[in-house]
PDB file of N, CA and C in Angstrom:
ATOM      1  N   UNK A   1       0.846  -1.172   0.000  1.00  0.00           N
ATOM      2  CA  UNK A   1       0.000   0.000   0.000  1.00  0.00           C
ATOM      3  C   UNK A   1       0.898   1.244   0.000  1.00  0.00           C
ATOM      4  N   UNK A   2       0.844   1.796  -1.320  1.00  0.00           N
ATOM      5  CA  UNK A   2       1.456   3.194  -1.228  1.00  0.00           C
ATOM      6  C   UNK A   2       1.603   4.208   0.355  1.00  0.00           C
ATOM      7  N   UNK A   3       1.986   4.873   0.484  1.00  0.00           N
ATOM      8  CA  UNK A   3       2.091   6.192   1.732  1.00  0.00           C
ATOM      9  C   UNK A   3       0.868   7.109   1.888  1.00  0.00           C
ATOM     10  N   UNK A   4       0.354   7.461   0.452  1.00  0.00           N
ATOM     11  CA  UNK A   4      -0.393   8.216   0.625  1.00  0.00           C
ATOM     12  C   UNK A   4      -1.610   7.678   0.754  1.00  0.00           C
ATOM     13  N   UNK A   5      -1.742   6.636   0.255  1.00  0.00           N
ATOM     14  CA  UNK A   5      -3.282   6.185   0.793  1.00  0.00           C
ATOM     15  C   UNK A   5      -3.434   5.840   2.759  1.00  0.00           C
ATOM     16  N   UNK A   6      -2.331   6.158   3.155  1.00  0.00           N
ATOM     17  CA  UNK A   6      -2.129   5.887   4.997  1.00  0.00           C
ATOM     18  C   UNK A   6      -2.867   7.179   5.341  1.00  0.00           C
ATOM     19  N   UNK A   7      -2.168   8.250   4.239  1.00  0.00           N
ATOM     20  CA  UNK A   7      -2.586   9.642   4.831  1.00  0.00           C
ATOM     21  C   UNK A   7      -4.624   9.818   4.520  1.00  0.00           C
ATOM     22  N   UNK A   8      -4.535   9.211   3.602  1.00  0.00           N
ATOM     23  CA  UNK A   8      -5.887   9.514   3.203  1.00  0.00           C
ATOM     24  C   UNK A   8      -7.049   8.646   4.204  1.00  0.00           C
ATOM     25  N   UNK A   9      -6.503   7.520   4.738  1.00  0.00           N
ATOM     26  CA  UNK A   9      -7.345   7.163   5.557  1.00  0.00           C
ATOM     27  C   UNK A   9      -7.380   7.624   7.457  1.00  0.00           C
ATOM     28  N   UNK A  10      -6.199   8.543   7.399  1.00  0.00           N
ATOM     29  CA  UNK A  10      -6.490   9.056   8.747  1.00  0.00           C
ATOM     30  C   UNK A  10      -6.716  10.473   8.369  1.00  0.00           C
ATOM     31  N   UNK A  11      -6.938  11.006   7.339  1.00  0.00           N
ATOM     32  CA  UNK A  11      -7.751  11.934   6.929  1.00  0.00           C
ATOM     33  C   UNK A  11      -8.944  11.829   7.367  1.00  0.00           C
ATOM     34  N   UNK A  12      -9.590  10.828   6.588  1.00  0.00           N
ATOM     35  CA  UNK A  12     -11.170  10.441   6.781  1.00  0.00           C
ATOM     36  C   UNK A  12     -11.501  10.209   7.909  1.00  0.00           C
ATOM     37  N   UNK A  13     -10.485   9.648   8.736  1.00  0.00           N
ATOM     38  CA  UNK A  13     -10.727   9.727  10.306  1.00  0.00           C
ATOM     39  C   UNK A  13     -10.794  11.046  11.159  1.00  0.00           C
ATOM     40  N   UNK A  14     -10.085  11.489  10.814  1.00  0.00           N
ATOM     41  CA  UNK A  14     -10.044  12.737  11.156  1.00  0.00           C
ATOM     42  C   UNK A  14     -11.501  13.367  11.073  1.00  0.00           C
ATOM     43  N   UNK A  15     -11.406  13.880   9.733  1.00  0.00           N
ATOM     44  CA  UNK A  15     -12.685  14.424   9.092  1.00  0.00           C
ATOM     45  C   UNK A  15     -14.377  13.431   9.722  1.00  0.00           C
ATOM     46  N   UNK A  16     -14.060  12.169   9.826  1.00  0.00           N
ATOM     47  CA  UNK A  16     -15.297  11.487  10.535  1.00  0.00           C
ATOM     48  C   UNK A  16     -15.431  11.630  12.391  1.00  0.00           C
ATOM     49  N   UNK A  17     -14.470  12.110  12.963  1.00  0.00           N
ATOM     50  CA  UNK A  17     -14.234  12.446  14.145  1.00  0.00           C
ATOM     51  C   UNK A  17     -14.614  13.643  14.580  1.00  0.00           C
ATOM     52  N   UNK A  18     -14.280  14.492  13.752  1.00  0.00           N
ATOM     53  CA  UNK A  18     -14.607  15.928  13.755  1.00  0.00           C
ATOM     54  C   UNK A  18     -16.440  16.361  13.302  1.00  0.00           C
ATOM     55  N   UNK A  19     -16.681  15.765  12.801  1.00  0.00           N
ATOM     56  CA  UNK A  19     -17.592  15.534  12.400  1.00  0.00           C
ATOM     57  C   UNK A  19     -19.032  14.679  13.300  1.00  0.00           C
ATOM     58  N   UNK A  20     -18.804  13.960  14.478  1.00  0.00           N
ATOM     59  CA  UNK A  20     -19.033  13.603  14.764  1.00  0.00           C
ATOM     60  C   UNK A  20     -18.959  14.572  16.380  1.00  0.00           C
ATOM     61  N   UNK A  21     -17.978  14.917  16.433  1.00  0.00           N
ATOM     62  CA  UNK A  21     -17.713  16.269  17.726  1.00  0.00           C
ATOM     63  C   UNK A  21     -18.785  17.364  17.159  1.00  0.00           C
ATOM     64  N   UNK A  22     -18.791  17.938  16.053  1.00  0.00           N
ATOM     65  CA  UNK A  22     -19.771  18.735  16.178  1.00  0.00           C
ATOM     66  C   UNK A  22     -21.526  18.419  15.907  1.00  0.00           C
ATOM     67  N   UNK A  23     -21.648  17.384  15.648  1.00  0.00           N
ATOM     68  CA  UNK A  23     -23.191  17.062  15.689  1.00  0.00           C
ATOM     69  C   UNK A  23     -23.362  16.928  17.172  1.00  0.00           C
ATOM     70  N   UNK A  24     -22.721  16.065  18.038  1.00  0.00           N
ATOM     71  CA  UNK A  24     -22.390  15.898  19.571  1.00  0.00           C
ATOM     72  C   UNK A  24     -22.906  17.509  19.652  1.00  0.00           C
ATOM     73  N   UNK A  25     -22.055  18.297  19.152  1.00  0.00           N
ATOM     74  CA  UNK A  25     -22.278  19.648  20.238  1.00  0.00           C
ATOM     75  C   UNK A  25     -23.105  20.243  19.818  1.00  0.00           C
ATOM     76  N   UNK A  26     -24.253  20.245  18.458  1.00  0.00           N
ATOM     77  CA  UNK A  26     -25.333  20.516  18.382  1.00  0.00           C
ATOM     78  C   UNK A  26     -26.098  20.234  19.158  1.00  0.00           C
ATOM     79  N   UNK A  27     -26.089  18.836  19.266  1.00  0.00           N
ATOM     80  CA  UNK A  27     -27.038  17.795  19.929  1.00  0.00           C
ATOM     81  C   UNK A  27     -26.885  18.957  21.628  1.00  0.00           C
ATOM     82  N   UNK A  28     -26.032  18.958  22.391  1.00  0.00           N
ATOM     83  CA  UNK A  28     -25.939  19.043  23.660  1.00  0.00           C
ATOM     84  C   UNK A  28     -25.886  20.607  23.858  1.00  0.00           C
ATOM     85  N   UNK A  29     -26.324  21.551  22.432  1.00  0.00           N
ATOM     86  CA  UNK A  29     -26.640  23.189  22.297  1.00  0.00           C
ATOM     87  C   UNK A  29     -28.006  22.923  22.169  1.00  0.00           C
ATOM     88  N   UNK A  30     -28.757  22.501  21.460  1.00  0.00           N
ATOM     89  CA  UNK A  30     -30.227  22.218  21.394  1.00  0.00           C
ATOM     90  C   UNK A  30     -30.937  21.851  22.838  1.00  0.00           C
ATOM     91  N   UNK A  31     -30.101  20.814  23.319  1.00  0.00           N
ATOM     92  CA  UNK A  31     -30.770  20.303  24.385  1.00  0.00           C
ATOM     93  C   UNK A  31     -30.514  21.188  25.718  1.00  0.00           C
ATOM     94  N   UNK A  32     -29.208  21.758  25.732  1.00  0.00           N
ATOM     95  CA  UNK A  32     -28.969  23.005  26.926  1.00  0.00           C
ATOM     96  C   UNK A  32     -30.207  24.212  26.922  1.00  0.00           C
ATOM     97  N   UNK A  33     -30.174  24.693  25.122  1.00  0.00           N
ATOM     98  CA  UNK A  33     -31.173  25.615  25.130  1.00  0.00           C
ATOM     99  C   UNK A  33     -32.445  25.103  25.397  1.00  0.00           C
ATOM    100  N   UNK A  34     -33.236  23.781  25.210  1.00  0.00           N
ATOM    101  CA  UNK A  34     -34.352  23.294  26.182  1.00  0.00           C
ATOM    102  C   UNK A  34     -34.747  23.539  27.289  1.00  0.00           C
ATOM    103  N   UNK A  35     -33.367  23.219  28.061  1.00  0.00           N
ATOM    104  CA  UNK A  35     -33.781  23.245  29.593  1.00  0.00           C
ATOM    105  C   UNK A  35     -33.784  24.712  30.157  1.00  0.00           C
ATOM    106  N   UNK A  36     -32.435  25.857  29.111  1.00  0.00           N
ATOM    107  CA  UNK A  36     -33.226  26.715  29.992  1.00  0.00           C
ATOM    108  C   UNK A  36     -34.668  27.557  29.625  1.00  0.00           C
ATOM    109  N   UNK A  37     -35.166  27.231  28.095  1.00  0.00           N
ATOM    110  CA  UNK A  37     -36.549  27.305  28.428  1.00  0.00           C
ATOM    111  C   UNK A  37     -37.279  27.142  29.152  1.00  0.00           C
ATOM    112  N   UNK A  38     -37.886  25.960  29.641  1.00  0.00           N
ATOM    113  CA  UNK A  38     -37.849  25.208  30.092  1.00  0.00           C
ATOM    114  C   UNK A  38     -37.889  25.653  31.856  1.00  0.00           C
ATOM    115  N   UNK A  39     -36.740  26.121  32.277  1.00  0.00           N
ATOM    116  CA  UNK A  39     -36.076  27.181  33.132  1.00  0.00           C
ATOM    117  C   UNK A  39     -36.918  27.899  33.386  1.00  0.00           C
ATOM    118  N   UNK A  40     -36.669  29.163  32.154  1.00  0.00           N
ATOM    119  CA  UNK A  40     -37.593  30.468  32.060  1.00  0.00           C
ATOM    120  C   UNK A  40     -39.163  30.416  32.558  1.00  0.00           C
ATOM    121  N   UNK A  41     -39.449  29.023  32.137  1.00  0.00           N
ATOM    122  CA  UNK A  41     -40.855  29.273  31.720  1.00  0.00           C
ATOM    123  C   UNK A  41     -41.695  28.833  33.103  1.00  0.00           C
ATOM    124  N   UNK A  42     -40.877  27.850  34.386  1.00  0.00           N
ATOM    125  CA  UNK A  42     -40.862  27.837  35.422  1.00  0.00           C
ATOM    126  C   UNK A  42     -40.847  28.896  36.049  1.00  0.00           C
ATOM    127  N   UNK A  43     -39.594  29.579  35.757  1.00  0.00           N
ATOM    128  CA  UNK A  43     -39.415  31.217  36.478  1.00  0.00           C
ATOM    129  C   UNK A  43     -40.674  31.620  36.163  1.00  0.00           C
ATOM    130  N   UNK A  44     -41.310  32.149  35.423  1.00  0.00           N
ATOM    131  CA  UNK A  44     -42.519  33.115  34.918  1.00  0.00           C
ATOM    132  C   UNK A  44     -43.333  32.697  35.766  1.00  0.00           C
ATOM    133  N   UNK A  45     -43.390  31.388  35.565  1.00  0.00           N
ATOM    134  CA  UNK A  45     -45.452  30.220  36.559  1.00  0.00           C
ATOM    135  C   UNK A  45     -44.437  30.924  37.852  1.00  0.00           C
ATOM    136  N   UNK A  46     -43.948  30.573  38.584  1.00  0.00           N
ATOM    137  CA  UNK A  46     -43.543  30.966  39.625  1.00  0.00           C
ATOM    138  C   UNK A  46     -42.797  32.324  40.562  1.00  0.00           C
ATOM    139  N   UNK A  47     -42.882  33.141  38.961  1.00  0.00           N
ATOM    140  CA  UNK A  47     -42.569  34.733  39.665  1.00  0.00           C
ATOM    141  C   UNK A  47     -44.185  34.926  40.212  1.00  0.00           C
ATOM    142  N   UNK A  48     -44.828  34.854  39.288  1.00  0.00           N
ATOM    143  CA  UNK A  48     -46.628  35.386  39.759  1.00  0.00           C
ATOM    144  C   UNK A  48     -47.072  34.838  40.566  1.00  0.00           C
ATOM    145  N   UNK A  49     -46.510  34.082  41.442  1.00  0.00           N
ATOM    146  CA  UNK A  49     -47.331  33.514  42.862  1.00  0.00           C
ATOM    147  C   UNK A  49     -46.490  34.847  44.169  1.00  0.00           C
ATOM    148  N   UNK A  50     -46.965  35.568  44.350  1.00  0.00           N
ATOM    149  CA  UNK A  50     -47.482  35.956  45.661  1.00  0.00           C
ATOM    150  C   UNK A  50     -46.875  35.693  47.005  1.00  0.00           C
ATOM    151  N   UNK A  51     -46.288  36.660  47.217  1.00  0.00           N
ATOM    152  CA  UNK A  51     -45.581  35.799  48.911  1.00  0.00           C
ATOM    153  C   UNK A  51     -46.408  35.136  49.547  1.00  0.00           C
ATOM    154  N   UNK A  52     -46.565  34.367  50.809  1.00  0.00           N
ATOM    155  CA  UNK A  52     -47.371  33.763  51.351  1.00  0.00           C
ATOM    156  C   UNK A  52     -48.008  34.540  52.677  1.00  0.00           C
ATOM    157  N   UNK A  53     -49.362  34.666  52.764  1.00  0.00           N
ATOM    158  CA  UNK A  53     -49.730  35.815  53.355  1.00  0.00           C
ATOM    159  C   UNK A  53     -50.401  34.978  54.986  1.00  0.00           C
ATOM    160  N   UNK A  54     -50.176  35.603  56.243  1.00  0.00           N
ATOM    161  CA  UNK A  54     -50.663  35.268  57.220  1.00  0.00           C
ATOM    162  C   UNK A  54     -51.592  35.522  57.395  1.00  0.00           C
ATOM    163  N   UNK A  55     -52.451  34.615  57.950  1.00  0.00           N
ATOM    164  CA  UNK A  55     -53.505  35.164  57.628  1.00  0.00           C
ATOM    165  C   UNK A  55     -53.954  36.361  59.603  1.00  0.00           C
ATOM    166  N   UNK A  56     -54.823  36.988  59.338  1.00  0.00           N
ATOM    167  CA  UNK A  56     -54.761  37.800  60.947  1.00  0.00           C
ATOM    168  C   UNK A  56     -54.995  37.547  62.165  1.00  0.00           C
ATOM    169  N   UNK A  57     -56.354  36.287  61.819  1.00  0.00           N
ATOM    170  CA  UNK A  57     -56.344  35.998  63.387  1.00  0.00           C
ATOM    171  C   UNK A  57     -55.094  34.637  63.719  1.00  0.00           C
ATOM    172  N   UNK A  58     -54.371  34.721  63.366  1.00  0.00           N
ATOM    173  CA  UNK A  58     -53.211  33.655  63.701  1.00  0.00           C
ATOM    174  C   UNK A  58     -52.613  34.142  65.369  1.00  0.00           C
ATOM    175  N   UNK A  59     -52.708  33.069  66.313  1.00  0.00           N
ATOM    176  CA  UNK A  59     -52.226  33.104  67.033  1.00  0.00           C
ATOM    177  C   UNK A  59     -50.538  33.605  67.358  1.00  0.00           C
ATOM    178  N   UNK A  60     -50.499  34.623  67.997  1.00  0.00           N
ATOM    179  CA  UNK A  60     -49.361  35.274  67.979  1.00  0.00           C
ATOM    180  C   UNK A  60     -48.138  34.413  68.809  1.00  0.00           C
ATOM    181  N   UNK A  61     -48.815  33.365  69.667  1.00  0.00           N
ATOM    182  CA  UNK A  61     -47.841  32.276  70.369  1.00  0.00           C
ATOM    183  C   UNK A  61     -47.258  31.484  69.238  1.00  0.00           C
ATOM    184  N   UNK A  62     -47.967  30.898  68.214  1.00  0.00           N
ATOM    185  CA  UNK A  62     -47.636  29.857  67.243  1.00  0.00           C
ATOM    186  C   UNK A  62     -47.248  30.930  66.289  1.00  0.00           C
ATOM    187  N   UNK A  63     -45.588  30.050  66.073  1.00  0.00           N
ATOM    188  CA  UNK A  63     -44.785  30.854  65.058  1.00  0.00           C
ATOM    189  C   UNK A  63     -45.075  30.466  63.559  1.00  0.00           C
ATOM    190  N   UNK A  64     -45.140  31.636  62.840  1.00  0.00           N
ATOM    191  CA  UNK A  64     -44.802  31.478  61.368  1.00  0.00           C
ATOM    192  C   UNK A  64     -44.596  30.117  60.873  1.00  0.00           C
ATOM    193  N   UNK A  65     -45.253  29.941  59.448  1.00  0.00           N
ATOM    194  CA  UNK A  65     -44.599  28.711  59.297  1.00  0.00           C
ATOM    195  C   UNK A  65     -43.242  29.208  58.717  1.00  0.00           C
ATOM    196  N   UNK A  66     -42.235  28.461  58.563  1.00  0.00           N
ATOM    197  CA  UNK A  66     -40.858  28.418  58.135  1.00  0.00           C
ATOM    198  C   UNK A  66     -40.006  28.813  59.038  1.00  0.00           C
ATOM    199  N   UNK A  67     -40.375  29.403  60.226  1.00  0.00           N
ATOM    200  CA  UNK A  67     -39.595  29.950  61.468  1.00  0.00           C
ATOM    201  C   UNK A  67     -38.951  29.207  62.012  1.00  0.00           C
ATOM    202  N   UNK A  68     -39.223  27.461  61.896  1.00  0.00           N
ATOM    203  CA  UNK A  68     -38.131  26.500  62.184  1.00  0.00           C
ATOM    204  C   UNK A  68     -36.558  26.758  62.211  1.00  0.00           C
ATOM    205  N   UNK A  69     -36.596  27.360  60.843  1.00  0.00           N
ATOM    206  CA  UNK A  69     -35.210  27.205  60.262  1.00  0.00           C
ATOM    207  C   UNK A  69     -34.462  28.182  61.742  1.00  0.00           C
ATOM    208  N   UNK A  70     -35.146  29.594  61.993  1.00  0.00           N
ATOM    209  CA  UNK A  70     -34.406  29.985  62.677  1.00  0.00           C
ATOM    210  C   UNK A  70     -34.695  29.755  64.534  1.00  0.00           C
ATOM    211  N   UNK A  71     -34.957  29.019  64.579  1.00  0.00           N
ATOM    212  CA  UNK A  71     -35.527  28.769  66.035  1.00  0.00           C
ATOM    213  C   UNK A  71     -34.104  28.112  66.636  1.00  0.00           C
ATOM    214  N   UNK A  72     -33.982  28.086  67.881  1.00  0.00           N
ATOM    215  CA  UNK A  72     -33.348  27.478  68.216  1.00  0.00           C
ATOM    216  C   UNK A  72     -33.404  26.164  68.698  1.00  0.00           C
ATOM    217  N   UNK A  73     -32.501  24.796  68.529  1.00  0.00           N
ATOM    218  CA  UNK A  73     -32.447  23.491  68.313  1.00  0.00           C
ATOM    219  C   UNK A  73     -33.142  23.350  69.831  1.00  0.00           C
ATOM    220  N   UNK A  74     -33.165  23.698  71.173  1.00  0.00           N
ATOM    221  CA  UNK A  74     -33.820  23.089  72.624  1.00  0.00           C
ATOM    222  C   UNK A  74     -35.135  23.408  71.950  1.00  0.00           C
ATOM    223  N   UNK A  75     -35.367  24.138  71.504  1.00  0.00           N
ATOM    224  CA  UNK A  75     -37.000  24.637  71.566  1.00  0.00           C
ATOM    225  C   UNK A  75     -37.555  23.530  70.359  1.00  0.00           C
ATOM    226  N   UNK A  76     -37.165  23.478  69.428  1.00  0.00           N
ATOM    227  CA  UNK A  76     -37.735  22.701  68.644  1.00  0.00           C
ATOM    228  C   UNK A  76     -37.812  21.474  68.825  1.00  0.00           C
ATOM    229  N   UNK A  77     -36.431  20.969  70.016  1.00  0.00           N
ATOM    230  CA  UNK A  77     -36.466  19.465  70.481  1.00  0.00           C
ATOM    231  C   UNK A  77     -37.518  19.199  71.260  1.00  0.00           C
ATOM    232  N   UNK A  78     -37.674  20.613  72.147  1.00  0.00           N
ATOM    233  CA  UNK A  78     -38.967  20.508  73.269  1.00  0.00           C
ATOM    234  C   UNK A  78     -40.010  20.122  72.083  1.00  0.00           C
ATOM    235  N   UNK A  79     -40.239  21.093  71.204  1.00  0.00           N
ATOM    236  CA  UNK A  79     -41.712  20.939  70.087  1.00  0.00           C
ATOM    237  C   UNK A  79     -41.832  19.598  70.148  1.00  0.00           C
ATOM    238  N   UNK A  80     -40.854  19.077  69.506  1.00  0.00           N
ATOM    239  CA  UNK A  80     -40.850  17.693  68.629  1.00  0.00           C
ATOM    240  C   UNK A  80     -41.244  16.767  69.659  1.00  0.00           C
ATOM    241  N   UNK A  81     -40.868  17.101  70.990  1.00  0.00           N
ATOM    242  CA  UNK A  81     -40.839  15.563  72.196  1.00  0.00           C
ATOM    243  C   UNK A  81     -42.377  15.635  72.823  1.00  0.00           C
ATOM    244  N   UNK A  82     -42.817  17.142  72.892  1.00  0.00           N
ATOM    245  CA  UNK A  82     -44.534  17.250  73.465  1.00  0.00           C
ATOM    246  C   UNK A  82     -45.279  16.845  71.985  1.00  0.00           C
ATOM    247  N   UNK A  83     -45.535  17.311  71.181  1.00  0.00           N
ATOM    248  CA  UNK A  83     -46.214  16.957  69.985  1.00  0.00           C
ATOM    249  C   UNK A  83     -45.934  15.480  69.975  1.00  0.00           C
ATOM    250  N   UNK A  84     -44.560  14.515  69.768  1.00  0.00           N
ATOM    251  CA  UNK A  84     -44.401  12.771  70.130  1.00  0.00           C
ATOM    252  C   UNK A  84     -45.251  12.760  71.115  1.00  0.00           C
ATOM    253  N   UNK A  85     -45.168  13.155  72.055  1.00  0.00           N
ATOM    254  CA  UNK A  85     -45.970  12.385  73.439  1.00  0.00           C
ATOM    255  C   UNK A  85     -47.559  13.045  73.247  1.00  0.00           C
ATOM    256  N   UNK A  86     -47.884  14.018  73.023  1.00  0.00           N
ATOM    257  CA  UNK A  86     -49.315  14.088  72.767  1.00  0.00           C
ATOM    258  C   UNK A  86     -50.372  13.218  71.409  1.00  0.00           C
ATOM    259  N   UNK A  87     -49.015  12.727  70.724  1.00  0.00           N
ATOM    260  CA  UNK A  87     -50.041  12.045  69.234  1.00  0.00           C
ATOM    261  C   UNK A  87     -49.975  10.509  69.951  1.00  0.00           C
ATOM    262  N   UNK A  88     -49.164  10.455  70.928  1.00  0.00           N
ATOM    263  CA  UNK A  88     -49.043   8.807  71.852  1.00  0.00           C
ATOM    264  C   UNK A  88     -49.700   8.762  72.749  1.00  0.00           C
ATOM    265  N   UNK A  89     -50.243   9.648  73.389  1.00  0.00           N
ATOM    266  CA  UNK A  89     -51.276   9.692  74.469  1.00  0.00           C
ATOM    267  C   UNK A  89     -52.828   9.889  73.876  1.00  0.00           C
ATOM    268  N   UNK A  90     -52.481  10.756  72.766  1.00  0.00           N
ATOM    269  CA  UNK A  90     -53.810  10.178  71.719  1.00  0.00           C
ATOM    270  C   UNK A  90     -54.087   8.986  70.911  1.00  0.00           C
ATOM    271  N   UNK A  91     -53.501   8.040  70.908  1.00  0.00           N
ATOM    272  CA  UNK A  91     -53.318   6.875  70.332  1.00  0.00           C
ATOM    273  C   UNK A  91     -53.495   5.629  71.600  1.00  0.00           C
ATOM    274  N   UNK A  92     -53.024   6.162  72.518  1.00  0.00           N
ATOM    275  CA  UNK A  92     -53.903   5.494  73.831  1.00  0.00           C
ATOM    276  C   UNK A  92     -54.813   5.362  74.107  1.00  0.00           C
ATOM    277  N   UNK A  93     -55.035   6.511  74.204  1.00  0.00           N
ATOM    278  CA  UNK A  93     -56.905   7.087  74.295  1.00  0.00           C
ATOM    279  C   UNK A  93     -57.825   6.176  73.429  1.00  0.00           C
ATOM    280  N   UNK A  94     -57.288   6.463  71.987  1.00  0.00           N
ATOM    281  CA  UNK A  94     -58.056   5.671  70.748  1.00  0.00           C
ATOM    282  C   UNK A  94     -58.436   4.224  71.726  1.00  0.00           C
ATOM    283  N   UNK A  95     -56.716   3.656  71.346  1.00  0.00           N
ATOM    284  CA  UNK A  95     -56.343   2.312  71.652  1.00  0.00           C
ATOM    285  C   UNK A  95     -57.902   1.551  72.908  1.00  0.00           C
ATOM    286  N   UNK A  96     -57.564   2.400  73.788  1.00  0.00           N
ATOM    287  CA  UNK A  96     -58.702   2.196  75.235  1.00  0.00           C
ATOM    288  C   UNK A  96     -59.957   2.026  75.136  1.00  0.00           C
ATOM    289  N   UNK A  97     -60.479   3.322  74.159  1.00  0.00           N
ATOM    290  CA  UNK A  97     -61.521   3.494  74.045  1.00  0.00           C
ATOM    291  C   UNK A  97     -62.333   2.496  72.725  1.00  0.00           C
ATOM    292  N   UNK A  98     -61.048   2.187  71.751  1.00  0.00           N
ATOM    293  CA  UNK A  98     -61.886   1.111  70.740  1.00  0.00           C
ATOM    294  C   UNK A  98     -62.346  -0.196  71.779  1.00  0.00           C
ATOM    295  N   UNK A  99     -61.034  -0.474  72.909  1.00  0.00           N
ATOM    296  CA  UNK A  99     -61.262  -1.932  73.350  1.00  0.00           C
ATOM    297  C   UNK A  99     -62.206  -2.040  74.661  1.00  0.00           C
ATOM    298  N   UNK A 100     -62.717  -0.716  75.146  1.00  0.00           N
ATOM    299  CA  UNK A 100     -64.135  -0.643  76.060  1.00  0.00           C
ATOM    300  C   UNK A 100     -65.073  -0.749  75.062  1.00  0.00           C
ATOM    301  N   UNK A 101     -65.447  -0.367  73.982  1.00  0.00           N
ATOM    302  CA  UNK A 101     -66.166  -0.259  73.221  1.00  0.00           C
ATOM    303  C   UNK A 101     -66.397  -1.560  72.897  1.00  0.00           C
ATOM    304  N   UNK A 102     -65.518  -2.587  72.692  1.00  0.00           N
ATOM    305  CA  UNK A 102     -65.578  -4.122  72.193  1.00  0.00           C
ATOM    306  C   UNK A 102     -65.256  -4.927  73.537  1.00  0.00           C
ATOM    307  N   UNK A 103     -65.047  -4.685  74.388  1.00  0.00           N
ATOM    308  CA  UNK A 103     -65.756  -5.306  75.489  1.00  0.00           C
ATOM    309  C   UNK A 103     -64.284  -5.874  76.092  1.00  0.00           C
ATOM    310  N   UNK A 104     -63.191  -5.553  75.432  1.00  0.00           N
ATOM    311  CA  UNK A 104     -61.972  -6.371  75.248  1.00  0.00           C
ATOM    312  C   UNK A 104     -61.387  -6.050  76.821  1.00  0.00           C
ATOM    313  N   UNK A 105     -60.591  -7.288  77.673  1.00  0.00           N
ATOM    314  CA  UNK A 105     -59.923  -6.561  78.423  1.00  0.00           C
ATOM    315  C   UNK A 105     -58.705  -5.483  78.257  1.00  0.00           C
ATOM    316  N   UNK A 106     -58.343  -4.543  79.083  1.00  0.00           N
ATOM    317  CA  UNK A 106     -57.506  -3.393  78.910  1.00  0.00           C
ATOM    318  C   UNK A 106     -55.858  -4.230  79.173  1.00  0.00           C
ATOM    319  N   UNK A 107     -55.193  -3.750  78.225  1.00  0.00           N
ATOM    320  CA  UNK A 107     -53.840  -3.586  79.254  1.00  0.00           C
ATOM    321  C   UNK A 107     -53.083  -2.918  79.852  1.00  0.00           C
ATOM    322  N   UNK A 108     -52.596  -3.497  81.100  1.00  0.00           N
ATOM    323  CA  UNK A 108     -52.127  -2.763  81.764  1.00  0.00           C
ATOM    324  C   UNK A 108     -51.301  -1.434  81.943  1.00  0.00           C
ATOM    325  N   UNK A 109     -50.714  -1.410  80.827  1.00  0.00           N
ATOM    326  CA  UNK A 109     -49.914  -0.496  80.518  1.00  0.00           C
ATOM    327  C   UNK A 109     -50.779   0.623  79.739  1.00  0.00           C
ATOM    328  N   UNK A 110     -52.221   0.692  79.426  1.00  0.00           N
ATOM    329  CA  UNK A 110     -52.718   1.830  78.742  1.00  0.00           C
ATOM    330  C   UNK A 110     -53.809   2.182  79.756  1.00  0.00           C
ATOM    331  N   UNK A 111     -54.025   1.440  80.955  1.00  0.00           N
ATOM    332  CA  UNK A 111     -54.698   1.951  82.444  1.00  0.00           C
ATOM    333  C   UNK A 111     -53.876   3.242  82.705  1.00  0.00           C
ATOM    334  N   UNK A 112     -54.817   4.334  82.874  1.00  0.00           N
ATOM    335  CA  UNK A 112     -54.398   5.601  83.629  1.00  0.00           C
ATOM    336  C   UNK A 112     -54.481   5.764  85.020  1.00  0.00           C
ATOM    337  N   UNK A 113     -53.434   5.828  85.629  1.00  0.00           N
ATOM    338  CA  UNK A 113     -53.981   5.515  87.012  1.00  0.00           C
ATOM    339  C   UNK A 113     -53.708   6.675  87.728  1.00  0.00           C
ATOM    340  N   UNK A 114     -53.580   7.881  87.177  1.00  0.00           N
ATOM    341  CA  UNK A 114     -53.752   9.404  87.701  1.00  0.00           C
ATOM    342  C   UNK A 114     -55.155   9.794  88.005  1.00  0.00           C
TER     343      UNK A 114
END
């Protein structure tokens, strides 16, 4: 095989490589410009919503919603441990009151003896 036909086939490589890089980067310019349509068009639905408004008679003890973030970690642990123990003492209650209702004996451990 002559020399120059070596050159001519890493020509074509070349030229099929290159060629192949820029459809690639069409492909991944088309599809970039999608998303930030796409983007935009999120931004817009979601510029026109409205801060979120309190409403007035809201209890001035019960904070804001989102005020979590800045609360401090005892207080929210307190939240978290009375709210646990009040949805468990309501679930007792249930518990008690389905099994008087069905005639069932109680157990001991959901007897209130305060």
């Amino acid at each position: 095989m002559p020399w120059w036909s070596w050159i001519l086939i890493w020509v074509a490589l070349v030229a099929l490589s290159l060629l192949f890089y820029v459809l690639l980067g069409i492909r991944l310019f088309r599809q970039f410009m999608a998303t930030v349509k796409d983007l935009g068009a999120a931004g817009e639905k979601l510029g026109h919503v409205g801060p979120m408004d309190v409403p007035d008679d809201a209890d001035p003890a019960t904070p804001p919603p989102g005020a979590a973030v800045f609360a401090s970690p005892t207080l929210m642990r307190h939240d978290y441990e009375a709210s646990k123990s009040s949805r468990r003492e309501m679930r007792r209650l249930r518990r008690v009151q389905r099994k008087k209702d069905r005639g069932q004996p109680q157990a001991l451990g959901d007897l209130d003896f305060t």
